[in-house]
Protein backbone atom coordinates (compact mmCIF):
# COMPACT_ATOMS: atom_id res chain seq x y z
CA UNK A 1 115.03 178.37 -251.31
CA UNK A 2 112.26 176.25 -251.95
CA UNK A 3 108.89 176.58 -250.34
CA UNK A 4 108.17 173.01 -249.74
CA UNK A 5 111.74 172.55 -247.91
CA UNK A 6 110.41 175.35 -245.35
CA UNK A 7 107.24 174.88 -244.66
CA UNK A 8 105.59 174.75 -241.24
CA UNK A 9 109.44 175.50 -239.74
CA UNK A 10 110.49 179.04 -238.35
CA UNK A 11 113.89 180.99 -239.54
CA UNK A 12 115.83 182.35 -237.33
CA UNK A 13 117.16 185.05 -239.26
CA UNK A 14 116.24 188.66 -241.26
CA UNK A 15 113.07 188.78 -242.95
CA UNK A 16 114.60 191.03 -245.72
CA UNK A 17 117.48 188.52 -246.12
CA UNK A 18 115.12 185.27 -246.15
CA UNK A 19 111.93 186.33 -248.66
CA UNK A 20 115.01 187.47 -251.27
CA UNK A 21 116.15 184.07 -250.87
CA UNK A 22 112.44 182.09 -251.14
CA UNK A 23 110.87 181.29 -254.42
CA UNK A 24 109.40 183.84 -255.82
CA UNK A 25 105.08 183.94 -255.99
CA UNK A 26 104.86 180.43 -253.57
CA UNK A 27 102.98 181.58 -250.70
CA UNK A 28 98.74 182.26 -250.61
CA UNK A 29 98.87 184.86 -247.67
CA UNK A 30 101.09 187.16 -245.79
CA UNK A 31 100.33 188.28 -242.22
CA UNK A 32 103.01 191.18 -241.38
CA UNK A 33 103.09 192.44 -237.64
CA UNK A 34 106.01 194.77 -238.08
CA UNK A 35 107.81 197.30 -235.74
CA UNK A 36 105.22 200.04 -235.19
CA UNK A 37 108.13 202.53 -234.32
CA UNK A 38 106.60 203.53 -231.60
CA UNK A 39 109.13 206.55 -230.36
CA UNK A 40 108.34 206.53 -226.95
CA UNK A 41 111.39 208.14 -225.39
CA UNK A 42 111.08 208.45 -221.72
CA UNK A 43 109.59 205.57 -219.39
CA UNK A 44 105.69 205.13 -219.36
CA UNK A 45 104.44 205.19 -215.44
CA UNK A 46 101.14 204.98 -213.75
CA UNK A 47 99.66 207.47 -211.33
CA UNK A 48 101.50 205.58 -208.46
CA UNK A 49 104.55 206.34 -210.08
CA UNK A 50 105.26 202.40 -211.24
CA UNK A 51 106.60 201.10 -214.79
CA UNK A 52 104.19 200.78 -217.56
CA UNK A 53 105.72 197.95 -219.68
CA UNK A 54 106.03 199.56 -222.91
CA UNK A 55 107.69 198.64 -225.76
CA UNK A 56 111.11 199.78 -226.05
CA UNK A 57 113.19 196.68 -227.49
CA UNK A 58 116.01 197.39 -229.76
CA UNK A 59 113.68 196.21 -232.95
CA UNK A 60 111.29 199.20 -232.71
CA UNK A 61 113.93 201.85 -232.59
CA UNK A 62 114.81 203.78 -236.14
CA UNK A 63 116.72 206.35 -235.94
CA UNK A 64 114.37 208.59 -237.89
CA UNK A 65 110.85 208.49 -239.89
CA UNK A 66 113.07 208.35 -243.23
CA UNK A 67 114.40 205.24 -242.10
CA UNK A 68 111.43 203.51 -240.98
CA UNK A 69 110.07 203.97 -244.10
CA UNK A 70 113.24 202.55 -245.88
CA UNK A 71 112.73 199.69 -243.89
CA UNK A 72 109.32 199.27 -244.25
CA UNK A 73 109.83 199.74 -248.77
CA UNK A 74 113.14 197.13 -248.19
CA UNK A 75 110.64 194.28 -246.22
CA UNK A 76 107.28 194.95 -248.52
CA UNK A 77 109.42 194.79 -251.68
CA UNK A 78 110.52 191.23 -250.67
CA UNK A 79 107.36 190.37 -249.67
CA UNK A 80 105.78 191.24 -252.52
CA UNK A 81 108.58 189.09 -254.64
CA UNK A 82 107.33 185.90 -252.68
CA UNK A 83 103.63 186.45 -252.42
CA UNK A 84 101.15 184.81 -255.47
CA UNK A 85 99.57 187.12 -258.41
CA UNK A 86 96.44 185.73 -256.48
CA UNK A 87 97.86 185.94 -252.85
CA UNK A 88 97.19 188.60 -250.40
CA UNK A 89 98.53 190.39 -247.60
CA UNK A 90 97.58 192.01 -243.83
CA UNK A 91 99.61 194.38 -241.98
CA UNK A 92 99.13 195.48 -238.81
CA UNK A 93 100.06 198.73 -237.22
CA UNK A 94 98.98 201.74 -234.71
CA UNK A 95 98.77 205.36 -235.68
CA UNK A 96 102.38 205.53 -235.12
CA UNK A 97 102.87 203.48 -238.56
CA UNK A 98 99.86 202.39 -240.41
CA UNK A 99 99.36 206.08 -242.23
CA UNK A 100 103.08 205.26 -244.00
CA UNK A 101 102.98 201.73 -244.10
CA UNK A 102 99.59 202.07 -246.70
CA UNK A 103 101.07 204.99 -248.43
CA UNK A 104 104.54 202.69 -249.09
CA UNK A 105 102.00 199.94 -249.63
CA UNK A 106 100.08 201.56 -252.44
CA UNK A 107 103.31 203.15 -253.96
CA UNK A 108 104.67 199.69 -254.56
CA UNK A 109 101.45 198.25 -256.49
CA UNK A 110 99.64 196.68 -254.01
CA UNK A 111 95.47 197.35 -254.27
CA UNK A 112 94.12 197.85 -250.99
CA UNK A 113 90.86 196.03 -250.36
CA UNK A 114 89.94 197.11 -246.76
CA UNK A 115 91.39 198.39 -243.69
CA UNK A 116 89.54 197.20 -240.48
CA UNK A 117 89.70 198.57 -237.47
CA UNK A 118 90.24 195.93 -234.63
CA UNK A 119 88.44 197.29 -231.61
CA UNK A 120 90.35 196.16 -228.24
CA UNK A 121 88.04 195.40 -225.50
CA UNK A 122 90.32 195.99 -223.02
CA UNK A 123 93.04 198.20 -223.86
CA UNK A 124 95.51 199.56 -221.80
CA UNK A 125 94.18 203.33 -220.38
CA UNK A 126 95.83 206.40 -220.84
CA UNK A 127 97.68 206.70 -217.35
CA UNK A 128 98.86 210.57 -218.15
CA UNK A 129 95.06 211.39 -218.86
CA UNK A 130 96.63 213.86 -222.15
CA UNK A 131 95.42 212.09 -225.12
CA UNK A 132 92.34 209.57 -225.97
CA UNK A 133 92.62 205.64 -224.56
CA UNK A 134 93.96 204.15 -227.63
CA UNK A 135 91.53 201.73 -228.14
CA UNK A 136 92.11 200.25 -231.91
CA UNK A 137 95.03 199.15 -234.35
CA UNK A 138 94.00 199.26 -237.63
CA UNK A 139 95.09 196.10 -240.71
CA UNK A 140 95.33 197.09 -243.74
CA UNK A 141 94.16 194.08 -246.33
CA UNK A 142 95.64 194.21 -250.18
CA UNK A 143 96.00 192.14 -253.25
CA UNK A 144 99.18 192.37 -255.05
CA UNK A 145 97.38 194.00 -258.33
CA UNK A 146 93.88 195.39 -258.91
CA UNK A 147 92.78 192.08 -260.58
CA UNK A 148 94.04 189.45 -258.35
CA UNK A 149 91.53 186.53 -257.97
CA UNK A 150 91.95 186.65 -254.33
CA UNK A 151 90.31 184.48 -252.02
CA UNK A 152 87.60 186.19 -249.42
CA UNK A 153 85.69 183.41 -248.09
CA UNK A 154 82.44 185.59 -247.57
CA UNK A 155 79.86 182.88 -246.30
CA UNK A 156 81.88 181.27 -243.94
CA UNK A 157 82.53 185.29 -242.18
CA UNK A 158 79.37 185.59 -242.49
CA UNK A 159 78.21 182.41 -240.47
CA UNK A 160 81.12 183.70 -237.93
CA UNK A 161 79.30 186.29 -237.61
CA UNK A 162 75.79 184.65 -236.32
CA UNK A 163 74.29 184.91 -240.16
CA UNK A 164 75.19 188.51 -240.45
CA UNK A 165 77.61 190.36 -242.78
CA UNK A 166 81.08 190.38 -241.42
CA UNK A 167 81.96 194.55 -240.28
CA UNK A 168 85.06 196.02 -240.93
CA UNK A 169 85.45 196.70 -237.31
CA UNK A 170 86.25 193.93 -235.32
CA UNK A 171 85.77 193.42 -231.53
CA UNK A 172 88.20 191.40 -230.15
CA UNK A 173 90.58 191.55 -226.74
CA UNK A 174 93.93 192.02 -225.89
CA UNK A 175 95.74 188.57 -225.75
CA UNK A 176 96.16 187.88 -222.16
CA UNK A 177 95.97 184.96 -219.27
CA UNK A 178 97.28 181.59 -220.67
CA UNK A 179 97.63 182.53 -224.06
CA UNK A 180 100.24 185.38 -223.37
CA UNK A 181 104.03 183.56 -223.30
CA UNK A 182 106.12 183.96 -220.83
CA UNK A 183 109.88 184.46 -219.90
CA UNK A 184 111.99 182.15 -217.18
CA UNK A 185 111.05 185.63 -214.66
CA UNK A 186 107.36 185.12 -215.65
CA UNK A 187 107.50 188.49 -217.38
CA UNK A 188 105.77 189.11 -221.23
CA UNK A 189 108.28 186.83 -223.69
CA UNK A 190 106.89 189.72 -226.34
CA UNK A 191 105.41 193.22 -225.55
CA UNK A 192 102.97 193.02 -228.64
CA UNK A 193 101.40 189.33 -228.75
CA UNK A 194 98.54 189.26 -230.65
CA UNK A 195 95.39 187.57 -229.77
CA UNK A 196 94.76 184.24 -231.82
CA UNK A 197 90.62 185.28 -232.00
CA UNK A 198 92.41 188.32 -234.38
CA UNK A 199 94.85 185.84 -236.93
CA UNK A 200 91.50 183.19 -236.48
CA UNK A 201 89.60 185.80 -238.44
CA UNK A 202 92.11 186.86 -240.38
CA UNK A 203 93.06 183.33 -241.79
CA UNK A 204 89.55 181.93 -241.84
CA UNK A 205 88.53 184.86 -244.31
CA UNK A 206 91.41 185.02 -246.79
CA UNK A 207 93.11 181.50 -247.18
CA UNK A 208 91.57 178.06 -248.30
CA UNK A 209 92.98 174.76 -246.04
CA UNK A 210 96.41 173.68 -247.48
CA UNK A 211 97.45 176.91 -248.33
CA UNK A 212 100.71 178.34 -246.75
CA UNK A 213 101.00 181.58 -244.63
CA UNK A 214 103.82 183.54 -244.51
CA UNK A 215 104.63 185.70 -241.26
CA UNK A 216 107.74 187.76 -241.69
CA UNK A 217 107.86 189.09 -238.02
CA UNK A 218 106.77 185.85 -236.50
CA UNK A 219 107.31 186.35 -232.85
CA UNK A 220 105.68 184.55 -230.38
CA UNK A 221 104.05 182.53 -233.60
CA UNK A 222 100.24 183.23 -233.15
CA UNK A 223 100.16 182.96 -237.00
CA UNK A 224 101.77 180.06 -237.33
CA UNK A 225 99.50 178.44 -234.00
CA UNK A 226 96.38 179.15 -236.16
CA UNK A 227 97.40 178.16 -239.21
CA UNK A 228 98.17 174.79 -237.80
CA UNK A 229 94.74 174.78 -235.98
CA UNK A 230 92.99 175.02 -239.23
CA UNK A 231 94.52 172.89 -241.93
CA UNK A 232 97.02 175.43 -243.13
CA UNK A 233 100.87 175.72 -243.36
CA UNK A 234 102.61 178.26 -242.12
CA UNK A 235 106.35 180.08 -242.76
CA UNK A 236 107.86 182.13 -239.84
CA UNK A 237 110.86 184.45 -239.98
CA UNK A 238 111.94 185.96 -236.19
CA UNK A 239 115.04 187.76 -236.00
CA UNK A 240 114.88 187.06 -232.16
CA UNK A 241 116.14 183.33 -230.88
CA UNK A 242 114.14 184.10 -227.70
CA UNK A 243 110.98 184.63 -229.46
CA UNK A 244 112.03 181.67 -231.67
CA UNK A 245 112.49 179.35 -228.84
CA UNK A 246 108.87 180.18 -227.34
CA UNK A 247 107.49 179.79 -230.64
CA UNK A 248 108.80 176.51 -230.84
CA UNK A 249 107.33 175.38 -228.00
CA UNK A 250 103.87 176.76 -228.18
CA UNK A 251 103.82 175.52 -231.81
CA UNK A 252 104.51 172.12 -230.32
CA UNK A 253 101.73 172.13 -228.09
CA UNK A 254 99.07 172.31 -231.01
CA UNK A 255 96.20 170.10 -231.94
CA UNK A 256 95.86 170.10 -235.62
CA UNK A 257 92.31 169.40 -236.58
CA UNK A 258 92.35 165.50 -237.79
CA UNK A 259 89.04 165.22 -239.15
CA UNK A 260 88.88 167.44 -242.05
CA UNK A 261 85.18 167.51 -242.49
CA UNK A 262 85.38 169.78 -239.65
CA UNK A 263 87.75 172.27 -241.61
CA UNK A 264 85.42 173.22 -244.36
CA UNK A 265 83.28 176.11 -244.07
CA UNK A 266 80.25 177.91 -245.85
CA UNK A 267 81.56 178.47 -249.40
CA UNK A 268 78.21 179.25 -251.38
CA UNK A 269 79.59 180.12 -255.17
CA UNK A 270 77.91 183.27 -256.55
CA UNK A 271 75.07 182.52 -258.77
CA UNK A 272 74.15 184.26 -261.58
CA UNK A 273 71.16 186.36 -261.38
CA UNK A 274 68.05 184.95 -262.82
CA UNK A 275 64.63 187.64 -262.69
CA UNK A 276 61.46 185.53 -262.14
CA UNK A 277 60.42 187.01 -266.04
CA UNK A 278 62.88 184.59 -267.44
CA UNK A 279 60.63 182.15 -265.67
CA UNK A 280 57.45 183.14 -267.33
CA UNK A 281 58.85 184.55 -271.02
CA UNK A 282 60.05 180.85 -271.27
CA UNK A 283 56.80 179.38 -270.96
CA UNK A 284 57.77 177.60 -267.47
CA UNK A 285 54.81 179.40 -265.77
CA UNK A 286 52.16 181.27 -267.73
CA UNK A 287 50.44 185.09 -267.28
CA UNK A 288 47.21 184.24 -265.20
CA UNK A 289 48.87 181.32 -262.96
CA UNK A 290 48.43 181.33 -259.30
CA UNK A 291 51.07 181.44 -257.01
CA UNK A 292 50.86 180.18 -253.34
CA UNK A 293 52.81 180.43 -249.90
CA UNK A 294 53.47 176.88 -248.04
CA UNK A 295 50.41 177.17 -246.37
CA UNK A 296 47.99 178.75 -249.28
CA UNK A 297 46.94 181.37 -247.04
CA UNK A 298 48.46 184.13 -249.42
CA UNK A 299 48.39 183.73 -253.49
CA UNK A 300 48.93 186.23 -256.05
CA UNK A 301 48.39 186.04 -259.54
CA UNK A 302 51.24 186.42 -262.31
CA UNK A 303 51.57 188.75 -265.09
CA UNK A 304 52.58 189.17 -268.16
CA UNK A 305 55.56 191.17 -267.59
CA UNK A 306 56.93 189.00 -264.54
CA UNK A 307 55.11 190.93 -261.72
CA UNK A 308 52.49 189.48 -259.32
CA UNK A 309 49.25 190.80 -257.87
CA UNK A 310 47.57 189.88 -254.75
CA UNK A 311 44.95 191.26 -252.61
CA UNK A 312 47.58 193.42 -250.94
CA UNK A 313 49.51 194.92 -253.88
CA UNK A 314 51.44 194.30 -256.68
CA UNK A 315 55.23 193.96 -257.74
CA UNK A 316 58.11 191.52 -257.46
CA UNK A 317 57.83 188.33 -256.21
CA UNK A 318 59.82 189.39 -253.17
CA UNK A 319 57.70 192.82 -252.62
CA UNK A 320 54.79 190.71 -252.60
CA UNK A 321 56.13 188.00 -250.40
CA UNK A 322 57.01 191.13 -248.00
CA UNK A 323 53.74 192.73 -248.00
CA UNK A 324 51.59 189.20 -247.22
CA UNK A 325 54.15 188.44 -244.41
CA UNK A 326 54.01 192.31 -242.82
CA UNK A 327 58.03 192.06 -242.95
CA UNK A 328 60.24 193.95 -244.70
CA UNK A 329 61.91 191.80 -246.96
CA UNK A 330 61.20 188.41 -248.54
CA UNK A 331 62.65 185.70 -251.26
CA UNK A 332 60.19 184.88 -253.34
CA UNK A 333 61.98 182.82 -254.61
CA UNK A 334 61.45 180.57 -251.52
CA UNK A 335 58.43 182.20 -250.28
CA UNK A 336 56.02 181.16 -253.39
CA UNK A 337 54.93 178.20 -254.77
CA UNK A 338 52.99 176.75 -257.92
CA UNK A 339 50.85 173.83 -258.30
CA UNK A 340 51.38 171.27 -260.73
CA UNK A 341 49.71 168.37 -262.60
CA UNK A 342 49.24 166.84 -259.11
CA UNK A 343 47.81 169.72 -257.43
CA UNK A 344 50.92 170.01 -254.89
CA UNK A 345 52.78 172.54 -254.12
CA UNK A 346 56.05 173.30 -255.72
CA UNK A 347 58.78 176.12 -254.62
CA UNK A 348 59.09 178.37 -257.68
CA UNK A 349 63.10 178.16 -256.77
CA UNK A 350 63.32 174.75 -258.65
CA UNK A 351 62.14 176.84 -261.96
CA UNK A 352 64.79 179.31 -261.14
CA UNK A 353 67.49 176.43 -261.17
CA UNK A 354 66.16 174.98 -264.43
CA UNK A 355 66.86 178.33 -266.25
CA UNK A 356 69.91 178.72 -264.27
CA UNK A 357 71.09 175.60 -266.31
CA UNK A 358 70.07 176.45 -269.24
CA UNK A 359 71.76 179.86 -269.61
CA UNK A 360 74.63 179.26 -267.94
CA UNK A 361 75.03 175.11 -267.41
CA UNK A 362 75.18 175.58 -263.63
């Protein structure tokens, strides 16, 4: 079954059946929200004796943990068939299934990268008052081998994430209001809909636009609406024709982004390392040259071995920077400036660059 011929369309059939049917290594991510086996027996009620709804649908019944985990080796072993040597994959679970689903994971090759912990702000309480409010699910997030050239697209979390580091614990609600589908009785279509802010972040971080997202448990197709919201394609297999049908629908209903330029994101490449000594051993500034800030109310005076010295102390560029700015960190790089024939300031970053291209031509 060829990849092209499938994508952006939902399968109505087994997941197990379909991935050993796609080409094998054609799709860039995998975002699995499988049965959590959730054993819950008897019927959930509140205080005032009425019906929790719980999830007790025919898919999320095994008949024992040995099967489950059959199940769960039968569904990972296709995925991993159809998923790129640089791909990468998220599942999803509760404590009911993640704690087997990453052993399983593991013992089939896959190199775990993170697990994050996605904090619900408004989870359901515990109505029995016996156990904690279960608060979190937990995604696991793996390569298929320890040196897959996976994508992470780091600066573009990061600006998610007002200019600060993306956490590994992720605060997000339950999916609710008008996103949550609904049946002809205006009940849940699905018990377990997940929020589009979750497969937003999930998608945004490990997949570049164009690439195509495979969701083997598609359901109400919250993968599949987000992937089409930002430039990607998407795969889904549902077992259920009910689910399929909403899907359909809701899929239907979405605004693909038309003007690309607002699809790419903060994608800074890695730079090699270049200490400001390289700048100075080369001859590009010289021992006993002044450095300035913007406004020359702070200069310090370079050394021979790459350090600086100013009235306040001496070090790094960037300890220096700190120390005449009271703060406790600084680029130098940015921060300091030299004068040249002219007697105008220059940022000592353009120095940086011009060794940067002569080491590494970049």
């Amino acid at each position: 079954m060829q990849t092209k011929k499938i994508l952006n369309t939902i399968i109505n059939d087994d997941c197990i059946k379909v991935m050993n049917e796609m080409e094998e290594n054609s799709v860039d991510l995998i975002f699995a929200d499988p049965p959590y086996n959730l054993q819950l027996g008897d019927a959930l009620t509140r205080p005032d004796n009425s019906s929790v709804n719980g999830v007790y649908e025919e898919w999320d019944n095994f008949e024992s943990l040995e099967a489950y985990d059959e199940y769960t080796r039968q569904w990972m072993t296709a995925a991993r068939r159809v998923l790129k040597d640089d791909g990468a994959i998220w599942v999803i679970g509760s404590y009911h299934n993640i704690f087997r689903v990453g052993y399983i994971l593991q013992n089939l090759g896959f190199w775990i990268l993170n697990d994050v912990v996605w904090n619900k702000t408004n989870p359901m309480p515990n109505f029995k008052g016996t156990r904690f409010t279960n608060a979190h699910e937990t995604l696991i997030w793996a390569c298929k081998k320890p040196n897959s050239k996976y994508t992470f697209n780091y600066e573009a979390m990061k600006a998610l994430n007002e200019d600060t580091q993306m956490r590994s614990d992720w605060q997000i609600p339950l999916c609710t209001g008008k996103e949550r589908l609904k049946d002809g009785n205006g009940d849940k279509l699905h018990p377990t809909q997940k929020p589009e802010g979750l497969l937003y972040r999930v998608i945004m971080a490990s997949t570049k636009v164009g690439d195509v997202v495979l969701d083997p448990f598609f359901g109400t197709g919250t993968t599949g609406a987000v992937a089409k919201k930002l430039g990607r394609h998407y795969i889904g297999i549902e077992k259920d024709a009910s689910y399929v049908a909403g899907a359909e629908a809701r899929l239907e209903a979405v605004e693909p982004v038309k003007n690309q330029v607002c699809l790419e994101y903060s994608s800074k490449k890695r730079q090699p390392r270049i200490p400001f000594g390289n700048v100075v051993e080369r001859g590009l500034l010289t021992p006993g040259d002044i450095l300035y800030d913007a406004g020359r109310k702070h200069c310090a005076v370079i050394r021979s071995d790459g350090t600086v010295k100013s009235e306040l102390m001496e070090g790094s560029i960037h300890q220096v920077g700190a120390a005449a700015q009271n703060a406790p960190a600084c680029n130098g790089w940015v921060y300091w400036h030299f004068e040249n024939e002219n007697k105008e300031l220059v940022c000592i970053d353009e120095l940086r660059q011009q060794v940067r291209l002569e080491i590494y031509g970049e």
